[in-house]
Protein backbone atom coordinates (compact mmCIF):
# COMPACT_ATOMS: atom_id res chain seq x y z
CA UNK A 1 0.00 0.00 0.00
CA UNK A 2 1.34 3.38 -1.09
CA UNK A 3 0.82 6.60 1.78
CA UNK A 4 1.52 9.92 0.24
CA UNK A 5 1.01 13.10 2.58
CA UNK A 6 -0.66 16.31 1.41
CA UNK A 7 -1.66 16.51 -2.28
CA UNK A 8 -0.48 15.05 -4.93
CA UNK A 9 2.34 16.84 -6.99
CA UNK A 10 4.14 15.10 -10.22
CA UNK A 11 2.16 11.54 -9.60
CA UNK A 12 -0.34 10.77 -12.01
CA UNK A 13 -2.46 7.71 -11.19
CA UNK A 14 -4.76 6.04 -13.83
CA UNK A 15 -8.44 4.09 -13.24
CA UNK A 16 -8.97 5.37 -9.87
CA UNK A 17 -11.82 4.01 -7.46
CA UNK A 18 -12.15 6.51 -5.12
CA UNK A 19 -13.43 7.29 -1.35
CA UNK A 20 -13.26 10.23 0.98
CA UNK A 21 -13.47 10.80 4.96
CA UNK A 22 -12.32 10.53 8.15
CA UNK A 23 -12.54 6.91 8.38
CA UNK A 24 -12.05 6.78 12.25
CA UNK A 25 -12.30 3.42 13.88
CA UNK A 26 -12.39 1.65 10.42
CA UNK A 27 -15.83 0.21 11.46
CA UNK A 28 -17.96 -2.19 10.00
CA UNK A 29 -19.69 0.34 8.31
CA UNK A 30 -17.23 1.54 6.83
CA UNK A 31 -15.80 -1.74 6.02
CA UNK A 32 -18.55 -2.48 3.52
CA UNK A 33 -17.56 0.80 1.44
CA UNK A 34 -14.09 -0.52 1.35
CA UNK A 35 -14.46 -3.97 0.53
CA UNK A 36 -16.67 -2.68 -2.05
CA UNK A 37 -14.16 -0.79 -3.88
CA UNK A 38 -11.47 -3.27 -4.07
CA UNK A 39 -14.22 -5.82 -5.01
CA UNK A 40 -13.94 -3.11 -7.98
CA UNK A 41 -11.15 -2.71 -8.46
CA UNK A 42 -10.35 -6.23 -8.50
CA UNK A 43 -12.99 -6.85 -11.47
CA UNK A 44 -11.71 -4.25 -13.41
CA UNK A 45 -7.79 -3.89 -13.09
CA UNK A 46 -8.13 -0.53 -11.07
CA UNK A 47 -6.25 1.04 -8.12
CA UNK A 48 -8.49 2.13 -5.16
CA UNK A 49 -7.56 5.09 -2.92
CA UNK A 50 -8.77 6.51 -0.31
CA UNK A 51 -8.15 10.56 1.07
CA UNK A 52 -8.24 10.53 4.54
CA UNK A 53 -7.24 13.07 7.08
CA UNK A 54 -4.38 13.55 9.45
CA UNK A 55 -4.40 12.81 13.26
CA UNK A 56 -4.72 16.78 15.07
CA UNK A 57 -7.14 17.57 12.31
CA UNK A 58 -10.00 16.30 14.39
CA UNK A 59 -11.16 19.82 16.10
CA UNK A 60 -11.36 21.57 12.58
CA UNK A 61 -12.88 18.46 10.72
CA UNK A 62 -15.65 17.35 13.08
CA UNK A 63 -16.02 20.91 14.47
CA UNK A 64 -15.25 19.73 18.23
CA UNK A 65 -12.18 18.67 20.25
CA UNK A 66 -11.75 14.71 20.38
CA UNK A 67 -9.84 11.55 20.82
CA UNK A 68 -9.93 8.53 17.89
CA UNK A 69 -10.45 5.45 18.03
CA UNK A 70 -7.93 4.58 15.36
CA UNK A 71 -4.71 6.71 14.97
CA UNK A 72 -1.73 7.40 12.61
CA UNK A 73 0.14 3.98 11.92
CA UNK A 74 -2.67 1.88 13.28
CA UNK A 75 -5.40 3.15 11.03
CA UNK A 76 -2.80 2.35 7.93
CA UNK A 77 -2.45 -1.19 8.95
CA UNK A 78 -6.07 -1.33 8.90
CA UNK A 79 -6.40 -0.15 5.53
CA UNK A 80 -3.79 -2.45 4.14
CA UNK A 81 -5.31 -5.12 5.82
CA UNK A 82 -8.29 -4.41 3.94
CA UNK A 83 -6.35 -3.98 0.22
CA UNK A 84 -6.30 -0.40 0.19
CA UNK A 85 -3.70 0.45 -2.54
CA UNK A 86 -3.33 4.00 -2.20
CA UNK A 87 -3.83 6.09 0.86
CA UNK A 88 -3.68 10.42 0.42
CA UNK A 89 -3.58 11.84 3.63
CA UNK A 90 -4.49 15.38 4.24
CA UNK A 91 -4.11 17.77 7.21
CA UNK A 92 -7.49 19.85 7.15
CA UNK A 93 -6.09 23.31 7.36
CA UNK A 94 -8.48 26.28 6.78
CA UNK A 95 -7.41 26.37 3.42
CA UNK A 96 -8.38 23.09 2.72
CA UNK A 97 -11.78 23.70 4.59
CA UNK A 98 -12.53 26.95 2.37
CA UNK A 99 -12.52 24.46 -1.01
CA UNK A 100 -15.81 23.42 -2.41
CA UNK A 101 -17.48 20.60 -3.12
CA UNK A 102 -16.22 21.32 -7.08
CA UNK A 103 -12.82 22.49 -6.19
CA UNK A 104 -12.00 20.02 -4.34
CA UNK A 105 -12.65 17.27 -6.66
CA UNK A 106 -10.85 19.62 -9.10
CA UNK A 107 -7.61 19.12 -7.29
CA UNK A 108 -8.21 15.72 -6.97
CA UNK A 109 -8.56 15.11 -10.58
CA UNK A 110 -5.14 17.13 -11.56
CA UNK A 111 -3.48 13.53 -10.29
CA UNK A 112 -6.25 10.70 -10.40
CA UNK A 113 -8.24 9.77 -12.88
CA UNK A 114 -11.17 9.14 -10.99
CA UNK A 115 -13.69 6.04 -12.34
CA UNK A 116 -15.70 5.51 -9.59
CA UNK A 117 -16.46 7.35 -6.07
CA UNK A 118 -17.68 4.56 -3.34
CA UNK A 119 -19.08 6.57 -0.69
CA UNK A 120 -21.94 6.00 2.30
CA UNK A 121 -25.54 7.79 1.76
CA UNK A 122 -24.81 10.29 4.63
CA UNK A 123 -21.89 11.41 2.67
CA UNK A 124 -20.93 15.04 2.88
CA UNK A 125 -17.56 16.88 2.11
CA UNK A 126 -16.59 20.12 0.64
CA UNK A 127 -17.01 24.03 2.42
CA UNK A 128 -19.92 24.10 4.62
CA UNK A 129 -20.68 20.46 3.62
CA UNK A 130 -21.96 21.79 0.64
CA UNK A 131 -21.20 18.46 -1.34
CA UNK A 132 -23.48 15.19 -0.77
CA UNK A 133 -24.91 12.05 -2.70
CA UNK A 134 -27.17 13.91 -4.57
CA UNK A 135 -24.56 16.72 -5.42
CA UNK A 136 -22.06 13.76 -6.26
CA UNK A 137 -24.98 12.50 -8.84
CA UNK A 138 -25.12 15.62 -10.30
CA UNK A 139 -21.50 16.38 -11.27
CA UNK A 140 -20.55 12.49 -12.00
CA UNK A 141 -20.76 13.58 -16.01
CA UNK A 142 -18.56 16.34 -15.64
CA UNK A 143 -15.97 14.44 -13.75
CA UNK A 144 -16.09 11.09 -15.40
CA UNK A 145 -17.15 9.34 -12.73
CA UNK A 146 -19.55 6.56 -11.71
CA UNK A 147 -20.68 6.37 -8.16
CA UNK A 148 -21.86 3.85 -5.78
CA UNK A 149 -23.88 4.51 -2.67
CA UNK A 150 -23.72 2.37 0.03
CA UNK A 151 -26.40 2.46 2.66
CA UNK A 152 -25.66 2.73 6.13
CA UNK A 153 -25.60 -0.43 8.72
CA UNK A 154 -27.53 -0.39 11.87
CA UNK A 155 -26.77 -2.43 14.67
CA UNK A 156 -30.53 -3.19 16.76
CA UNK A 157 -31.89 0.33 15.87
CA UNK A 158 -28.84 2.73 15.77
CA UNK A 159 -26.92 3.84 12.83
CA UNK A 160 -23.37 2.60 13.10
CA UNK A 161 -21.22 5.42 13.47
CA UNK A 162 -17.83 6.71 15.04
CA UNK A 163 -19.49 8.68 17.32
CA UNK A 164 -21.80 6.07 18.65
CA UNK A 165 -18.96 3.70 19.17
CA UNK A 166 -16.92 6.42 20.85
CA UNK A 167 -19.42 6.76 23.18
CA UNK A 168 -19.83 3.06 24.01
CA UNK A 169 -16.32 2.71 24.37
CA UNK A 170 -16.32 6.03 27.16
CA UNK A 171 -18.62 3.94 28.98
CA UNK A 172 -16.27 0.65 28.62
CA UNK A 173 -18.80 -1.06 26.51
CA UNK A 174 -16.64 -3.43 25.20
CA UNK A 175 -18.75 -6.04 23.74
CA UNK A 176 -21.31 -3.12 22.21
CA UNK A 177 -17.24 -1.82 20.76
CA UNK A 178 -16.09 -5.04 19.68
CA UNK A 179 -19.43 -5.87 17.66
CA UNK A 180 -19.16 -2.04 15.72
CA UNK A 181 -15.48 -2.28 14.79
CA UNK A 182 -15.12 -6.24 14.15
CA UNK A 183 -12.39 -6.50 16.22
CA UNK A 184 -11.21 -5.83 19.80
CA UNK A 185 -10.92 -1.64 20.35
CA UNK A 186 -6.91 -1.09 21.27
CA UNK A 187 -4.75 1.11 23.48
CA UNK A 188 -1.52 2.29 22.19
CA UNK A 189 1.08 3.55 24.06
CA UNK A 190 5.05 3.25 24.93
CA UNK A 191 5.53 1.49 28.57
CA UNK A 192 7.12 3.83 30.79
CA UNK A 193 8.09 3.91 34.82
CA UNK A 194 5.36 4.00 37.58
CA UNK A 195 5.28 3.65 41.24
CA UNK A 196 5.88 -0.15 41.33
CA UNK A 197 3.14 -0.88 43.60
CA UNK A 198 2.33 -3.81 41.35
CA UNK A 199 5.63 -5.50 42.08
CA UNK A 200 5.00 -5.33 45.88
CA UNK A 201 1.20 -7.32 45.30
CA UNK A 202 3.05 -10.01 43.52
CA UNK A 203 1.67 -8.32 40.37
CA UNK A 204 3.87 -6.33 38.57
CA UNK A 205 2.48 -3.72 36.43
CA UNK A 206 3.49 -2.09 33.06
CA UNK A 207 2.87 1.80 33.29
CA UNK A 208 1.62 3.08 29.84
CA UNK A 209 2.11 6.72 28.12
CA UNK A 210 -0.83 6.62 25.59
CA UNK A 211 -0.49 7.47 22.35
CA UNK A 212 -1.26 11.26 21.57
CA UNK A 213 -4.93 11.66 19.94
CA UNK A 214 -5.95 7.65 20.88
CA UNK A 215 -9.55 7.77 23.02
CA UNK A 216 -8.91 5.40 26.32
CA UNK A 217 -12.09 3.50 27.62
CA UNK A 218 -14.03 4.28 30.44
CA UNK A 219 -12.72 3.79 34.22
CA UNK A 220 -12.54 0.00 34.98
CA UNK A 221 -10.76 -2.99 35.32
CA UNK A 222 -10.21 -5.07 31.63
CA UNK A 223 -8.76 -8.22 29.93
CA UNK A 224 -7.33 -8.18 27.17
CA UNK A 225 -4.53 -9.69 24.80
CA UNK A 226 -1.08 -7.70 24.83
CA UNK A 227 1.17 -7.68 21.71
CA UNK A 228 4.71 -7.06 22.48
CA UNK A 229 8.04 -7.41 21.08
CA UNK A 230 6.24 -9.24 18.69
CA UNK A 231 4.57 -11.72 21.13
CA UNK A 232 1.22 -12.01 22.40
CA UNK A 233 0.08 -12.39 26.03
CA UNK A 234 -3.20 -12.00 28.21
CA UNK A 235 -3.15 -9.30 30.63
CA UNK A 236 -5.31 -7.24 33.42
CA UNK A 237 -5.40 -3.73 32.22
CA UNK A 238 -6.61 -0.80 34.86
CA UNK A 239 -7.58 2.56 33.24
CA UNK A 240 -8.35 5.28 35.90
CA UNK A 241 -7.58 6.16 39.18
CA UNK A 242 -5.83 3.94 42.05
CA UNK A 243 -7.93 4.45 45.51
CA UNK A 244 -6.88 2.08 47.85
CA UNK A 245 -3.07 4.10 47.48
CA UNK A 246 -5.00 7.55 47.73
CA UNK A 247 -3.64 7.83 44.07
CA UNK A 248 -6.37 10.16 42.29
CA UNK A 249 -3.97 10.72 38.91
CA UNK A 250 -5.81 8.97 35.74
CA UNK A 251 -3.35 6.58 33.93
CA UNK A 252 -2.94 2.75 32.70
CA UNK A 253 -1.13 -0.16 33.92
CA UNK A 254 -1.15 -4.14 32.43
CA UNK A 255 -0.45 -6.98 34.44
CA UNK A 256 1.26 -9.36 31.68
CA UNK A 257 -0.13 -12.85 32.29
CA UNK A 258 2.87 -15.30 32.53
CA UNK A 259 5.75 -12.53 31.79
CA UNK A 260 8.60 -11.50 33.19
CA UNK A 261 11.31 -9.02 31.91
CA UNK A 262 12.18 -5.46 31.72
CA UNK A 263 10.35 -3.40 28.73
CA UNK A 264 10.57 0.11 29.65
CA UNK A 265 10.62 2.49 26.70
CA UNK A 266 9.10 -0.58 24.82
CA UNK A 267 5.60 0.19 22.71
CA UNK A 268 3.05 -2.17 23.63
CA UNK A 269 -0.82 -2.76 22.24
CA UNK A 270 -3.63 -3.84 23.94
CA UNK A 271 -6.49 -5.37 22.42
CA UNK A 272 -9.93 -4.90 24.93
CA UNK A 273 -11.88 -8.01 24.75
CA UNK A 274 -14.02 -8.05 28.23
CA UNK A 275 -14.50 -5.08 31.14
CA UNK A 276 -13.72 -7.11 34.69
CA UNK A 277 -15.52 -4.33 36.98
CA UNK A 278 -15.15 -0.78 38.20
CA UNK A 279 -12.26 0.88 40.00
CA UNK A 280 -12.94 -0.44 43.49
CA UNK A 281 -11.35 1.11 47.09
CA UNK A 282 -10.36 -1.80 49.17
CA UNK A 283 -10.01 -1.90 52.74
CA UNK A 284 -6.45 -3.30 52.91
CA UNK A 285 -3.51 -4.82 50.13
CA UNK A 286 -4.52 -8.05 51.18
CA UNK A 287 -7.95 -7.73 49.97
CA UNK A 288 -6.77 -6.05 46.88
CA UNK A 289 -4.47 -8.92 46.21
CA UNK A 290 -7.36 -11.02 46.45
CA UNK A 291 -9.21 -9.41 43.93
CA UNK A 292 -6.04 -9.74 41.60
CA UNK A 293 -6.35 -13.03 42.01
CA UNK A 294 -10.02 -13.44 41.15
CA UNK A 295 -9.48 -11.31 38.21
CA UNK A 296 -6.65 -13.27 36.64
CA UNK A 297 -8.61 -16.26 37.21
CA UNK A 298 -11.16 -14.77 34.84
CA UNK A 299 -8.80 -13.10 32.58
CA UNK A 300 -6.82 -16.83 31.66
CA UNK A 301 -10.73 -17.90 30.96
CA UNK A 302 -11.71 -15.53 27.98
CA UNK A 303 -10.80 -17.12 24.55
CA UNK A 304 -8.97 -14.69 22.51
C-alpha cells in the first residue's frame, strides 16, 4: 500500500476508485464501502484510494475537540489489511476547509483519474458540507465518474457510526465496541516507569504513556490480549484512578499474564476483549491482592 502526505504533486495515477473521509475506527460500516471498492477494483484492473485526514485535524474536521479510536500507523495497517492500494492523507487546514465541493474534486482530478467514487448515503464533504450524494450525482458527467452509494448499517436500531462507538467505548462497553469495529478496540502507548506498587502485590504492572490523539475506555478494570516485542500475552489492564493508594492521577497499567522481563521504553498494544468491573477502594492490600487473584482467574478464561 502506497501513503503519500498532502496533495499530490508530479504523480499521475490512472483508473482510480475513489473514497473520501475521516474513516475513524475503520468500522464495520465503513468496512462495507471498502471492501466494495477493491471488489472493484479487483474486477476491473483498477487502483483504489482513499483521502483521509491527518491525526490533530479532528477539532477543525468534526467541528469539536476529540480523541480517535484509530490513529496514525494503526489506522494504515487497517487499511492495508483491507487492500487499500493507495492512501492520500491530508491535514485539514483552513485552506483546505474553504474548497468546495467542485474544487475540491478539481484538485483531486489534476493527479487521479477518478472512475468511480464509493461513498456512504450520509456522505458530505466540501465548504460548509456543501457536497453530498445527490450533489455527487449531479456532477458524475462532468468528472467522469460513476458512483456507488452504500447504505448505512444499523446495529438493533442505531446507525453505526464513530461517534456512537466512541461513546460506548467512554462507557467501557466493550462487547457493544467489539461488535461495531469487528475487532477488539486497542490502546496504544510506549511502557514507561510508575510507582511499582504492582511488584510489591506479587503483580507487577506495566505503566503506559498513551499514544497522543488515541480515546482510552471508560474507568474499569479489563482483559485483554497484549502484543509485544512481537509476542502475544493476556493481561489485566486498569484505566483510571488507584484508591486504595490515595492515588487520584488517571493513567494505565497491564499486568502481563505469565511474563517477566524489563520493557521500559518498549511500545506495547492492547487489544480490549471483556470489562472485569469498576475501579474499586479496598479496605487493605490483602484484599486487593485477592481481587487480583479473582481477576486473573477470569482473565486466563476468555478465549482470545
Amino acid at each position: 500500500m502506497e501513503v503519500k502526505e498532502g496533495f499530490l504533486q508530479k504523480e499521475r495515477y490512472k483508473d482510480i476508485i475513489l473514497t473520501i473521509g475521516f474513516y475513524d475506527g475503520i468500522h464495520k460500516g465503513h468496512q462495507q464501502i471498502l471492501k466494495e471498492m477493491v471488489g472493484q477494483a479487483k474486477k476491473r484492473g483498477g487502483k483504489t484510494c482513499v483521502i483521509t485526514f491527518a491525526c490533530g485535524s479532528e477539532e477543525s474536521f468534526f467541528r469539536e475537540p476529540l480523541s480517535l479510536l484509530t490513529v496514525g500507523e494503526e489506522k494504515k495497517e487497517i487499511l492495508a489489511q483491507i487492500g487499500i492500494d493507495l492512501v492520500i492523507i491530508l491535514t485539514f487546514t483552513p485552506q483546505l476547509a474553504s474548497f468546495s465541493p467542485y474544487s475540491f474534486l478539481k484538485r483531486l482530478n489534476q493527479n487521479l483519474e477518478i472512475k468511480e467514487i464509493v461513498v456512504g448515503e450520509d456522505f458530505v464533504f466540501g465548504k460548509s458540507r456543501e457536497g453530498n450524494v445527490d450533489w455527487l450525482k449531479e456532477k458524475g458527467e462532468i468528472f467522469g465518474y460513476k458512483l456507488k452509494v452504500i447504505p448505512l448499517l444499523k446495529i438493533g436500531k442505531e446507525k453505526l457510526s464513530s461517534s456512537l462507538i466512541r461513546g460506548w467505548l467512554r462507557k467501557g462497553e466493550i462487547e457493544k465496541v467489539t461488535q461495531g469495529l469487528g475487532r477488539y478496540p486497542t490502546i496504544l502507548g510506549k511502557v514507561v516507569k510508575g510507582k511499582r506498587r504492582g511488584r510489591d502485590l506479587g503483580y507487577p504492572t506495566a505503566n503506559l504513556e498513551p499514544e497522543l490523539y488515541k480515546l482510552l475506555p471508560g474507568a474499569g478494570v479489563y482483559a485483554g490480549r497484549i502484543s509485544l516485542k512481537g509476542e502475544t500475552y493476556k493481561g489485566i489492564i486498569n484505566v483510571g484512578t488507584r484508591p486504595t493508594f490515595r492515588d487520584t492521577s488517571f493513567g494505565v497499567e497491564v499486568h502481563i499474564l505469565r511474563f517477566k522481563g524489563d520493557i521500559y521504553e518498549e511500545p506495547i498494544k492492547i487489544e480490549l476483549a471483556a470489562r472485569l468491573r469498576e475501579i474499586e477502594e479496598f479496605p487493605s492490600r490483602l484484599h486487593l491482592t485477592k481481587k487480583l487473584e479473582e481477576d486473573t482467574r477470569r482473565a486466563e478464561r476468555i478465549k482470545l
